[in-house]
C-alpha atoms as a PDB file:
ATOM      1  CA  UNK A   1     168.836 129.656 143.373  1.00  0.00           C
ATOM      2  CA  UNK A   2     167.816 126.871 145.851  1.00  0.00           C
ATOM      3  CA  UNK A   3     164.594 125.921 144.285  1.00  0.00           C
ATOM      4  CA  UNK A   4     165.888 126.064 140.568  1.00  0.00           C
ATOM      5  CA  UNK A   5     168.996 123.882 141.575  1.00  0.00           C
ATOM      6  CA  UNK A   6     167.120 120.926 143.545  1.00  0.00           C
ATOM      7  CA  UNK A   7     164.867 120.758 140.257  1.00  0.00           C
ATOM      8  CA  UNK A   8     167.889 120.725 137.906  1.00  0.00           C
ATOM      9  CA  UNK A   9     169.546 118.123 139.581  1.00  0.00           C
ATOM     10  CA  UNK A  10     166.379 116.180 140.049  1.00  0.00           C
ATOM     11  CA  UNK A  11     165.501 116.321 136.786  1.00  0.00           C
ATOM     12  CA  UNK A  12     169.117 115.331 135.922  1.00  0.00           C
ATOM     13  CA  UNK A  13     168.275 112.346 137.669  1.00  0.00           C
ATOM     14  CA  UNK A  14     166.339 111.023 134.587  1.00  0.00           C
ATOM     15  CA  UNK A  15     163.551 112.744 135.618  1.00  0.00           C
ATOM     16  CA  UNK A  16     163.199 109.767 138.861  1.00  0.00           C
ATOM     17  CA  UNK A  17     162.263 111.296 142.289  1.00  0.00           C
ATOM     18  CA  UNK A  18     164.214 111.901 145.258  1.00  0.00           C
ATOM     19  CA  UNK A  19     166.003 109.223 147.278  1.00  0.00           C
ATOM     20  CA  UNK A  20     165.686 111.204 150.079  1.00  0.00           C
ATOM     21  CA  UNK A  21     163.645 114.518 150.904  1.00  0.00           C
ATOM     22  CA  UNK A  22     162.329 116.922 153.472  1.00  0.00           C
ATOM     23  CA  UNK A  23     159.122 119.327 152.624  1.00  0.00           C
ATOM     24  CA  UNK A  24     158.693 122.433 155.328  1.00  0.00           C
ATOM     25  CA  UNK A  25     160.559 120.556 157.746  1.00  0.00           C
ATOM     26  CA  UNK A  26     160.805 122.049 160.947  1.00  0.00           C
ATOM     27  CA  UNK A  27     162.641 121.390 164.289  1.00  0.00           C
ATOM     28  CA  UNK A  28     161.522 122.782 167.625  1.00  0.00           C
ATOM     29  CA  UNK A  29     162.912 122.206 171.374  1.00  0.00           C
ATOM     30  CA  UNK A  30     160.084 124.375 173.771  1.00  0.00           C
ATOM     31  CA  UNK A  31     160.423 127.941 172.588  1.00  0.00           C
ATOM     32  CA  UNK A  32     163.929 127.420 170.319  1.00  0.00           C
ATOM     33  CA  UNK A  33     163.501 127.062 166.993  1.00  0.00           C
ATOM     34  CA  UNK A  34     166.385 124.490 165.479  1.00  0.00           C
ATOM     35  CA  UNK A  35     165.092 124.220 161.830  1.00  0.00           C
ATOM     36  CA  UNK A  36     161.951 126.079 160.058  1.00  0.00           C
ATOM     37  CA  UNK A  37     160.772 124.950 156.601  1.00  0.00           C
ATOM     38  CA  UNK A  38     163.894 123.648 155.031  1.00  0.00           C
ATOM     39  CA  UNK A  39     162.960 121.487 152.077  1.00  0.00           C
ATOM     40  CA  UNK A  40     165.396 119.867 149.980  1.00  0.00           C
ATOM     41  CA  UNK A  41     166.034 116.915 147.384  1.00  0.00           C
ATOM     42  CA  UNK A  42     168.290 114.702 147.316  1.00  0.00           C
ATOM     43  CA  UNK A  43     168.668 111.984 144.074  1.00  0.00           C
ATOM     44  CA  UNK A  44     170.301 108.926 143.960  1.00  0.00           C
ATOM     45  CA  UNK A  45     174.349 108.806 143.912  1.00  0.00           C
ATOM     46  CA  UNK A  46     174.319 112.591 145.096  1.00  0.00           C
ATOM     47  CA  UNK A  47     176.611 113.734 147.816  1.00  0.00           C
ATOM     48  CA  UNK A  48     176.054 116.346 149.809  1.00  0.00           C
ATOM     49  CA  UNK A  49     177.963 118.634 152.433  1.00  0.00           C
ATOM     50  CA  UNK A  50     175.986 120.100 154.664  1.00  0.00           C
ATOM     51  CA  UNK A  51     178.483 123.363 156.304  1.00  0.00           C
ATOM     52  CA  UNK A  52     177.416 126.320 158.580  1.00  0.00           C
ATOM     53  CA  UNK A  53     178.120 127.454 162.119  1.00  0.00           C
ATOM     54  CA  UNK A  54     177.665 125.707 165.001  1.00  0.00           C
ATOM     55  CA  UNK A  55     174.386 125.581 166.346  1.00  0.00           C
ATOM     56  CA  UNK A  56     172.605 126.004 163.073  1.00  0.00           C
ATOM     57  CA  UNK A  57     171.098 122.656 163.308  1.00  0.00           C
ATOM     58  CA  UNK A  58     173.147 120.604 160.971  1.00  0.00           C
ATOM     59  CA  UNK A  59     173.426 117.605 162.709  1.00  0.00           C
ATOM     60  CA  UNK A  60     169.346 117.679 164.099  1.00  0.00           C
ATOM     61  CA  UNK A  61     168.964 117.880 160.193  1.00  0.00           C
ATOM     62  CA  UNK A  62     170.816 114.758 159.727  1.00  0.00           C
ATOM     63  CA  UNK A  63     169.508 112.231 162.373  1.00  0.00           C
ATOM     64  CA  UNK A  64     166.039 113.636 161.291  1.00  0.00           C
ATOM     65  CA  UNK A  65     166.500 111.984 157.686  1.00  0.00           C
ATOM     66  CA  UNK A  66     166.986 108.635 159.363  1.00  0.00           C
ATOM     67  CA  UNK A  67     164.417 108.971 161.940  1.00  0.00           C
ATOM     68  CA  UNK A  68     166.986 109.547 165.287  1.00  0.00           C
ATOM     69  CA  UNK A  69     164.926 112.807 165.599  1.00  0.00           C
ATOM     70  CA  UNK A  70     161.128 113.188 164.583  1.00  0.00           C
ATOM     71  CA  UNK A  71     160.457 116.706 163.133  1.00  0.00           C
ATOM     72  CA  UNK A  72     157.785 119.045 165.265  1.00  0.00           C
ATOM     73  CA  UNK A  73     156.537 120.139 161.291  1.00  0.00           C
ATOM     74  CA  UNK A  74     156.888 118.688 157.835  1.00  0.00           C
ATOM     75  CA  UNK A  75     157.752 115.511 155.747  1.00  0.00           C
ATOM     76  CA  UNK A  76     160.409 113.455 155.495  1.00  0.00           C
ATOM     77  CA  UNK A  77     160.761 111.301 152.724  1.00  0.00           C
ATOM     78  CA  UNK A  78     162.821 108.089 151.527  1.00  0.00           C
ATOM     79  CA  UNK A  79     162.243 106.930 148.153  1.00  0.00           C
ATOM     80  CA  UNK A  80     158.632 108.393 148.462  1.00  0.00           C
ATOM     81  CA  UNK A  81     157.929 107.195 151.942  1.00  0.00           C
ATOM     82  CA  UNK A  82     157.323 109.811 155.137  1.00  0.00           C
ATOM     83  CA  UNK A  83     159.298 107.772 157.138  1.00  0.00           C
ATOM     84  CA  UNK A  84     157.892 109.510 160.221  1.00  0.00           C
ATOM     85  CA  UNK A  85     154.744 107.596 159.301  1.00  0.00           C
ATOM     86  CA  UNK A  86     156.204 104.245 159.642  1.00  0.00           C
ATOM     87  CA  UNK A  87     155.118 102.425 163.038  1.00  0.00           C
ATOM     88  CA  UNK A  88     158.070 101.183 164.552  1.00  0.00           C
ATOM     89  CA  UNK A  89     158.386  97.572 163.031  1.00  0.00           C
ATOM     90  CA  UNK A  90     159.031  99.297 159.604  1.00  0.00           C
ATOM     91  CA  UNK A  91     161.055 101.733 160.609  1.00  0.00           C
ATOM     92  CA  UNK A  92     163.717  99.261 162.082  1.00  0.00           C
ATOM     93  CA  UNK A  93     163.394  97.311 158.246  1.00  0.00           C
ATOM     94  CA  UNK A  94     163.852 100.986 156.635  1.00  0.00           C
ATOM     95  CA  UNK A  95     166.630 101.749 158.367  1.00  0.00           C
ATOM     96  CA  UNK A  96     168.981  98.430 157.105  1.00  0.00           C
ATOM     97  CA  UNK A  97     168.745 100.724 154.148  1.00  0.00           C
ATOM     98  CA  UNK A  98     170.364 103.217 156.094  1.00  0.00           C
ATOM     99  CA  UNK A  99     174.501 103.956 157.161  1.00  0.00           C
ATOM    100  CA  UNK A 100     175.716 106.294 160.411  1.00  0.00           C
ATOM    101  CA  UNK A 101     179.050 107.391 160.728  1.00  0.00           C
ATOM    102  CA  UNK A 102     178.939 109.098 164.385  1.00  0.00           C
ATOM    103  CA  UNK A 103     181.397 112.030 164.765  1.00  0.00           C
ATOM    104  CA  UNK A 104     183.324 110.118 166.875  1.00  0.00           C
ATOM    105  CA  UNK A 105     183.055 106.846 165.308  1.00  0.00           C
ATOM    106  CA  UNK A 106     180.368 105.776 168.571  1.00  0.00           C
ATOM    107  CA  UNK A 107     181.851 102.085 169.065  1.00  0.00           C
ATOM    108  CA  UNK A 108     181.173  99.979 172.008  1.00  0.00           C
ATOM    109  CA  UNK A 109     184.109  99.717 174.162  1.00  0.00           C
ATOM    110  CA  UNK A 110     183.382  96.096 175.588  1.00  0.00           C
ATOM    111  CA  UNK A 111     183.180  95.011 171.848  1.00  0.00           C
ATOM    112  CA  UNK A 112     185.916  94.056 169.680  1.00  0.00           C
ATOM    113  CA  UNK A 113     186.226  95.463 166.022  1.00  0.00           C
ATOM    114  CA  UNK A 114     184.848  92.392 164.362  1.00  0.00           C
ATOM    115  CA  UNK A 115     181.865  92.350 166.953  1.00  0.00           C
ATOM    116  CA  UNK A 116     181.442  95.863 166.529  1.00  0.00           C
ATOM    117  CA  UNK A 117     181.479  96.087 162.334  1.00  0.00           C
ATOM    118  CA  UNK A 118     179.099  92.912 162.720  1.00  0.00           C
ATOM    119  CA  UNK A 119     176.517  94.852 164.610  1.00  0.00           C
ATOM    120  CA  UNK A 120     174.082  96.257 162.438  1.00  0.00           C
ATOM    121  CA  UNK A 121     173.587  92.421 161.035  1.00  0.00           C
ATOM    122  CA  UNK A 122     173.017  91.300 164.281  1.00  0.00           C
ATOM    123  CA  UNK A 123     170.393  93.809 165.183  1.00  0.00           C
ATOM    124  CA  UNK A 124     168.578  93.086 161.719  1.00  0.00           C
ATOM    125  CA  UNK A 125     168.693  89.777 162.525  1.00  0.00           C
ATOM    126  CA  UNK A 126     170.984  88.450 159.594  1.00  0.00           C
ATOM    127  CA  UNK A 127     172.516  84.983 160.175  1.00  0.00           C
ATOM    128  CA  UNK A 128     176.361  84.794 161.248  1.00  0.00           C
ATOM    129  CA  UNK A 129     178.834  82.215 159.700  1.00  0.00           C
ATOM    130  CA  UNK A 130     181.417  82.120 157.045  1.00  0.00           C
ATOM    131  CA  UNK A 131     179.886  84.677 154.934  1.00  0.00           C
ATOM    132  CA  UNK A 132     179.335  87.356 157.885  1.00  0.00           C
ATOM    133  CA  UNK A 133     183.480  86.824 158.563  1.00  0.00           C
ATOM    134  CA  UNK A 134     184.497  86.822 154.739  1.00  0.00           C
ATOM    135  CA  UNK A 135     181.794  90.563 154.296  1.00  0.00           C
ATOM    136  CA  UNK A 136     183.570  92.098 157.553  1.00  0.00           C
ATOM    137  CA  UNK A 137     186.919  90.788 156.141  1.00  0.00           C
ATOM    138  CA  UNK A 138     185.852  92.873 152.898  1.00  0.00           C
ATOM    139  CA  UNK A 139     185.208  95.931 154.368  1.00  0.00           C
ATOM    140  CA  UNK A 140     187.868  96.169 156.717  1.00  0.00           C
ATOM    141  CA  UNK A 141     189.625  95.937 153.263  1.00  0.00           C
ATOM    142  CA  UNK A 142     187.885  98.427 151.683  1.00  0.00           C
ATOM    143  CA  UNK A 143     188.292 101.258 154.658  1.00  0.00           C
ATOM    144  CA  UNK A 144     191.962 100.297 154.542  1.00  0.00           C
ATOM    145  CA  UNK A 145     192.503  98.795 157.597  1.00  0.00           C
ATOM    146  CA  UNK A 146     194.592  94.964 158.643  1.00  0.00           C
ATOM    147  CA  UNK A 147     192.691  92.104 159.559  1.00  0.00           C
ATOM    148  CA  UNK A 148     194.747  91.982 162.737  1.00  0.00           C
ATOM    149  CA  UNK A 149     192.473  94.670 164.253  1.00  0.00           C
ATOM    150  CA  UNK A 150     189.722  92.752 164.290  1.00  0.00           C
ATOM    151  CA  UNK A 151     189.859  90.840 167.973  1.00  0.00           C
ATOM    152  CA  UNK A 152     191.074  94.020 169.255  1.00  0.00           C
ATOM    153  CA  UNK A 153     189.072  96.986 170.953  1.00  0.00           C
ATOM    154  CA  UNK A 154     188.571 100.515 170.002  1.00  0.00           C
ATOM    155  CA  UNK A 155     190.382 102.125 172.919  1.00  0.00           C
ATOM    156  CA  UNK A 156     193.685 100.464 171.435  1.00  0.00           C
ATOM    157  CA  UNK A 157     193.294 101.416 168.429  1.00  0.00           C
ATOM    158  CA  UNK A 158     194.001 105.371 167.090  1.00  0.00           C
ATOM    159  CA  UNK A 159     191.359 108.158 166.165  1.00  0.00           C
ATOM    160  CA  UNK A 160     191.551 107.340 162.568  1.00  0.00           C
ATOM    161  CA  UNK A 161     191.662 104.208 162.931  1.00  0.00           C
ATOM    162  CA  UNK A 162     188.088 104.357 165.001  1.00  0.00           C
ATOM    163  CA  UNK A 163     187.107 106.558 162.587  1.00  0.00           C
ATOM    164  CA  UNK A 164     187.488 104.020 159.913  1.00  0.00           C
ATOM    165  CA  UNK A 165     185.471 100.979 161.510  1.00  0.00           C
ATOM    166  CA  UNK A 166     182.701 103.467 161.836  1.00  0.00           C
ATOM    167  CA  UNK A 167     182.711 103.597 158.203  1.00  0.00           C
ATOM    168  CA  UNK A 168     183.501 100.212 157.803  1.00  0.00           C
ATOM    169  CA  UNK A 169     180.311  98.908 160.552  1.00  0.00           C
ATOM    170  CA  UNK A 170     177.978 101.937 158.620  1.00  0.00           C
ATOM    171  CA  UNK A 171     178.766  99.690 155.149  1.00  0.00           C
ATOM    172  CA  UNK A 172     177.996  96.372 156.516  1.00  0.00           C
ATOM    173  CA  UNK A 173     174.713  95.763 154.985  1.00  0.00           C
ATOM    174  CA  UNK A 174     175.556  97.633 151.715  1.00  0.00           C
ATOM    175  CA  UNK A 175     173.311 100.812 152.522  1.00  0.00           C
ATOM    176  CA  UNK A 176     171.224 103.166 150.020  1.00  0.00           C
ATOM    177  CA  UNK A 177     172.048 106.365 152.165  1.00  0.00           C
ATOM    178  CA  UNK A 178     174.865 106.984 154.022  1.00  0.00           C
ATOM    179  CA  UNK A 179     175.239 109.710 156.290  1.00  0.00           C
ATOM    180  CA  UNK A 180     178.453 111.542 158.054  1.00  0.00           C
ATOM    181  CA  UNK A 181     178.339 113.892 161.082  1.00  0.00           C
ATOM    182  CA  UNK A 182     181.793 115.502 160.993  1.00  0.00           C
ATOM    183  CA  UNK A 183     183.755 112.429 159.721  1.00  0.00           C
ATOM    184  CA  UNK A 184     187.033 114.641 160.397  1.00  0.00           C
ATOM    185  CA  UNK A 185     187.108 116.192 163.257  1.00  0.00           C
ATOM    186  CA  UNK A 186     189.468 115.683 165.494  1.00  0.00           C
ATOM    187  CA  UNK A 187     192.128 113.951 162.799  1.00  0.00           C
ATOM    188  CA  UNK A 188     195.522 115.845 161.709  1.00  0.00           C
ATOM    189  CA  UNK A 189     195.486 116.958 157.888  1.00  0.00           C
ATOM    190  CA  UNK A 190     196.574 114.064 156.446  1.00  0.00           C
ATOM    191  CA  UNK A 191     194.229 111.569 158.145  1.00  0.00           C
ATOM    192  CA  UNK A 192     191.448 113.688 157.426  1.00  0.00           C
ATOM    193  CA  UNK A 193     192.306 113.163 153.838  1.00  0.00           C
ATOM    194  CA  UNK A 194     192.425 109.920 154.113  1.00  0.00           C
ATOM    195  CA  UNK A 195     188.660 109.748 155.154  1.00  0.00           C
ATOM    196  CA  UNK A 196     187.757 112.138 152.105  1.00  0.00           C
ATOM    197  CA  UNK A 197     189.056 109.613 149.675  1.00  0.00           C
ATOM    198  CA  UNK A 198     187.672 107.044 151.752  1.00  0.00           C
ATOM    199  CA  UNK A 199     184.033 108.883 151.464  1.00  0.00           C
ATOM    200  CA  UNK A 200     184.857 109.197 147.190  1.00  0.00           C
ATOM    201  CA  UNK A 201     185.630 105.934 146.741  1.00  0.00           C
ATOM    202  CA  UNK A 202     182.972 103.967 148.555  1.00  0.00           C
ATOM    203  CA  UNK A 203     180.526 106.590 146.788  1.00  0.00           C
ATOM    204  CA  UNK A 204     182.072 105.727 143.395  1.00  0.00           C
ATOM    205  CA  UNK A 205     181.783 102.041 144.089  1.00  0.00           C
ATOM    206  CA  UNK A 206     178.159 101.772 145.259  1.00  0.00           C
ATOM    207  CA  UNK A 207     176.651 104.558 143.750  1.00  0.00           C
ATOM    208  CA  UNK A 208     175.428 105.722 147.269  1.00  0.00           C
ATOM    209  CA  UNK A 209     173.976 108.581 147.923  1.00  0.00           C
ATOM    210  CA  UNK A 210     175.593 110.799 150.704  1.00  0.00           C
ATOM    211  CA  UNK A 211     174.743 113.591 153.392  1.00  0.00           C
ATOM    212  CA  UNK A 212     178.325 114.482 155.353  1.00  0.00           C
ATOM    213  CA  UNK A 213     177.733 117.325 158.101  1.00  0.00           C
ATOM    214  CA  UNK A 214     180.779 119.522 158.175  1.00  0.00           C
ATOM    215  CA  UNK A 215     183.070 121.972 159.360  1.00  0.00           C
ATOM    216  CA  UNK A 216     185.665 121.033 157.003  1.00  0.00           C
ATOM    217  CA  UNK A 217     186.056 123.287 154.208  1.00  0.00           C
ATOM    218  CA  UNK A 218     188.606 121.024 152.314  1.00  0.00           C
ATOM    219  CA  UNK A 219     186.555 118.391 152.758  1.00  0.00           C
ATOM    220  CA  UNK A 220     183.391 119.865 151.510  1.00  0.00           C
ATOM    221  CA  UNK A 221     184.880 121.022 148.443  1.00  0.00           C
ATOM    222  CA  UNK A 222     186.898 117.528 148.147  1.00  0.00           C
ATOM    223  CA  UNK A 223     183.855 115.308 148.677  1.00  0.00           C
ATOM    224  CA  UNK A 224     180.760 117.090 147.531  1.00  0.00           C
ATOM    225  CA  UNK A 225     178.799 117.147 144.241  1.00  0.00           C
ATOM    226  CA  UNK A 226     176.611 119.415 145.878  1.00  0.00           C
ATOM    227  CA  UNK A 227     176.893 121.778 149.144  1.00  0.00           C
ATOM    228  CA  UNK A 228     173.895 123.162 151.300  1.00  0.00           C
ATOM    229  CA  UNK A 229     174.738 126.386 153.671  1.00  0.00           C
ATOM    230  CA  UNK A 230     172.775 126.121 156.810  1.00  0.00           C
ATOM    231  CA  UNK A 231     172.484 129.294 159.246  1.00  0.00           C
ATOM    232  CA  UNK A 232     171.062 129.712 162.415  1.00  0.00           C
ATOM    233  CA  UNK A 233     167.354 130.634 163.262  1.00  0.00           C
ATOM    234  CA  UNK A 234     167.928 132.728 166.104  1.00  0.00           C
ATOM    235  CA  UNK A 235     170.280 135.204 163.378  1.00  0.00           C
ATOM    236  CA  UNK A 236     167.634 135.278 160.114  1.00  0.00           C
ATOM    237  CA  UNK A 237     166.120 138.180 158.940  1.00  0.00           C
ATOM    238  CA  UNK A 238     162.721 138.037 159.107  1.00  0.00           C
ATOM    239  CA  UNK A 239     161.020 135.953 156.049  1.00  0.00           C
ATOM    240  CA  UNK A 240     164.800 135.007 155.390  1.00  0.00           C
ATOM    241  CA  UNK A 241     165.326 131.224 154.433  1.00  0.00           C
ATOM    242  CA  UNK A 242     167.416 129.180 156.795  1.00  0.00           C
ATOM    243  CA  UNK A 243     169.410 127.852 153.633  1.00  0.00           C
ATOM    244  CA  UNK A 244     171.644 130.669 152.458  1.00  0.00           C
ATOM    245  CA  UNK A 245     173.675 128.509 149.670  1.00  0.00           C
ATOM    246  CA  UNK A 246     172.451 125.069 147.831  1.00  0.00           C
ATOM    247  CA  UNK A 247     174.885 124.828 144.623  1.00  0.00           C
ATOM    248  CA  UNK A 248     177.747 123.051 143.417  1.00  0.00           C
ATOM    249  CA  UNK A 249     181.415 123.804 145.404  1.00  0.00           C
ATOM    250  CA  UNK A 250     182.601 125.775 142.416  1.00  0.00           C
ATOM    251  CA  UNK A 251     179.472 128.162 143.103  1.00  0.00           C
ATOM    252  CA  UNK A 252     180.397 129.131 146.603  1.00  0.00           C
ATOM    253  CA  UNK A 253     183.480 131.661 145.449  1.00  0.00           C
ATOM    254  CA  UNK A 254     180.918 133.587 143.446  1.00  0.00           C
ATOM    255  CA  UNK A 255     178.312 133.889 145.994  1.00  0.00           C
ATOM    256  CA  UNK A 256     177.201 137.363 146.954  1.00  0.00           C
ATOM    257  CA  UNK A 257     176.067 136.719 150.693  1.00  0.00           C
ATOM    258  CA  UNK A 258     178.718 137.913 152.745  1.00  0.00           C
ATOM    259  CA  UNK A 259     177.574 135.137 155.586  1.00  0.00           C
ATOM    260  CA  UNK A 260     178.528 132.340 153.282  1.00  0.00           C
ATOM    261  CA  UNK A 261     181.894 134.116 151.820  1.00  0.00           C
ATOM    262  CA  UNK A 262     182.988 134.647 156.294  1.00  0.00           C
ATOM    263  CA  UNK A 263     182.320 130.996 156.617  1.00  0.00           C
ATOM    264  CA  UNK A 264     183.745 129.559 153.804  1.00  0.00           C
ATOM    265  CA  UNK A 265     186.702 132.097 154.157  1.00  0.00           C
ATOM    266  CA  UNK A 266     186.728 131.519 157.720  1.00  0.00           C
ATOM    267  CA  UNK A 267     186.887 134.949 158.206  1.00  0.00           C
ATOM    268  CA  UNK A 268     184.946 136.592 162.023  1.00  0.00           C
ATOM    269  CA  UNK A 269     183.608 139.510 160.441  1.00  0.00           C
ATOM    270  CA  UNK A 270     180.518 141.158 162.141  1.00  0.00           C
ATOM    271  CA  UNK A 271     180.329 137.882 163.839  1.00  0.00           C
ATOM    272  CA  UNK A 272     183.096 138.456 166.153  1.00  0.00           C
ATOM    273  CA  UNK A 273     181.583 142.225 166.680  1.00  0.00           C
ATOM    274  CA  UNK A 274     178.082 140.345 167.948  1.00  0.00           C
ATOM    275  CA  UNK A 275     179.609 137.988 170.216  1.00  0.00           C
ATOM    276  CA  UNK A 276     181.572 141.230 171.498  1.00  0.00           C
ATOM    277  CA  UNK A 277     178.056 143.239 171.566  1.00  0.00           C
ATOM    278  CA  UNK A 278     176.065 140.360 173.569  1.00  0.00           C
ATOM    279  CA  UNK A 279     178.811 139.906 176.201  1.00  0.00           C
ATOM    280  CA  UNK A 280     178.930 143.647 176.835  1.00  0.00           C
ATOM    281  CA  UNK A 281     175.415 143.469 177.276  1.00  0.00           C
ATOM    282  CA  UNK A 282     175.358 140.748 179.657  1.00  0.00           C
ATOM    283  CA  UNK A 283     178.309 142.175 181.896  1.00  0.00           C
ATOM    284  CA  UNK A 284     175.868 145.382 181.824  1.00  0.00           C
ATOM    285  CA  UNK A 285     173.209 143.383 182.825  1.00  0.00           C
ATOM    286  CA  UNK A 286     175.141 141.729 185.521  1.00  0.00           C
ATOM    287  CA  UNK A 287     176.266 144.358 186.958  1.00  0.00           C
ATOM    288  CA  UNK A 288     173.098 146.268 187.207  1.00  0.00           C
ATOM    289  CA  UNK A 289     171.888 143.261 189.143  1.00  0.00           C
ATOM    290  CA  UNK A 290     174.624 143.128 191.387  1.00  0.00           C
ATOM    291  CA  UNK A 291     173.677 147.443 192.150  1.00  0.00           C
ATOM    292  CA  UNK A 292     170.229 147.187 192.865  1.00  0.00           C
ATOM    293  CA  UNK A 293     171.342 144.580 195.545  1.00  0.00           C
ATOM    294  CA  UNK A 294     174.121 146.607 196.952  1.00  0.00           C
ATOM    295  CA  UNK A 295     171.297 149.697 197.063  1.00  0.00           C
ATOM    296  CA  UNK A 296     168.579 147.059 198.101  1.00  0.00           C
ATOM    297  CA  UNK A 297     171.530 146.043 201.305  1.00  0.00           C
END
């Protein structure tokens, strides 16, 4: 399904490559194996919800597309470029092309709001005046969110709140890509909905394209044209691909892997009976240990 669905949408695309793409990436730390050979395409205007387990290497998947991690295998590519290539002075003028929204919005505390939101221009070097203040005005505007906030700082202001200057700073030079590591966590129901719109309309109104790392079933379904199922290494069969579901949301009730209906059902299944299994083993082991010193006494 995964190969026949990036080149449908692709080709849906008008037939235009990727704006963003990874071929046989892979992702290792020493011995652990994060990622191994996932390749996917992403066109223009697309977004997508990346979902699995913890641990499955969701977000190591995300700050590799923007360059925050460098892959030990394979290509990245944005709008045709292996950004992995780039020496560092290009990198820093590819990424003004890029957006971050941190999982836990990542401001700097001795910054006010305006300073923070004006950030990205002053680390690409854009001149500040009466145009910077009326563009922050406008996206304060846009994320919903008074211009009385602006000489304040993020510890007096509320989750969502923070949440929403993340988005607001991450828009601030009108980005190509944006990308979202858990943009809800942490937020009661309705506040969480309030960043899904948030995440529709600001795709609607710039035609962005957009990769949102999630736990948030709700808000995969709410937000995504497209969702990828990620699943850790450590757990695959062997041969098995890492990425057990790349479809549309209204796909994912029909699947037939029983991994992606636990997840999206959030349902423990055999997982619950593994995490059982390994601690039983490790008490066994421990207490082995603990007999051959008693004998060894």
């Amino acid at each position: 399904m995964t190969e026949n669905y990036i080149d449908a949408i692709v080709g849906h695309a008008g037939g235009s490559r990727a704006l963003i793409e990874t071929r046989e990436v892979s992702l290792q730390f020493g011995k652990q194996t994060i990622l191994r050979n996932i390749s996917i395409a992403i066109p223009k205007g697309q977004t997508v919800a990346i979902i699995g387990e913890s641990g499955c290497g969701k977000t190591m998947l995300l700050k590799s597309l923007v360059g925050l991690v460098r892959p030990t295998g394979g290509q990245v590519l944005f709008d045709g470029v292996d950004i992995h290539s780039l020496n560092e002075v290009s990198m820093t003028a590819l990424r003004k092309r890029f957006g971050f929204v941190f999982q836990n919005a990542a401001l700097f505390d001795s910054m006010t709001i305006e300073q923070n939101i004006a950030f990205p221009m002053r680390q690409h070097g854009v001149p500040s005046g009466k145009s910077e203040s009326k563009h922050i005005l406008q996206r304060l505007q846009e994320v919903g969110l008074p211009s009385n906030v602006l000489n304040k700082r993020p510890s007096q202001l509320s989750g969502g709140m923070r949440k929403r200057v993340g988005l607001a700073r991450a828009l601030i030079l009108e980005p190509d890509l944006l990308l979202y590591d858990e943009p809800t966590t942490g937020l009661d129901p309705i506040m969480s909905d309030v960043i899904n719109e948030l995440i529709v309309r600001t795709q609607k109104k710039y035609d962005v394209t957009s990769v949102v790392v999630t736990h948030d079933m709700h808000s995969a379904r709410k937000i995504a044209d497209r969702i990828i199922m990620l699943y850790p290494f450590s757990r695959l069969k062997p041969g098995e691909s890492q990425v057990l579901f790349d479809g549309p949301p209204e796909k994912l009730d029909s699947t037939q892997d029983r991994r992606v209906k636990q997840f999206v059902q959030g349902e423990a299944g055999e997982r619950l009976m593994e995490m059982l299994a390994t601690q039983r083993h490790g008490d066994q082991d421990s207490l082995d240990l603990h007999s051959r010193k008693v004998l060894e006494e």
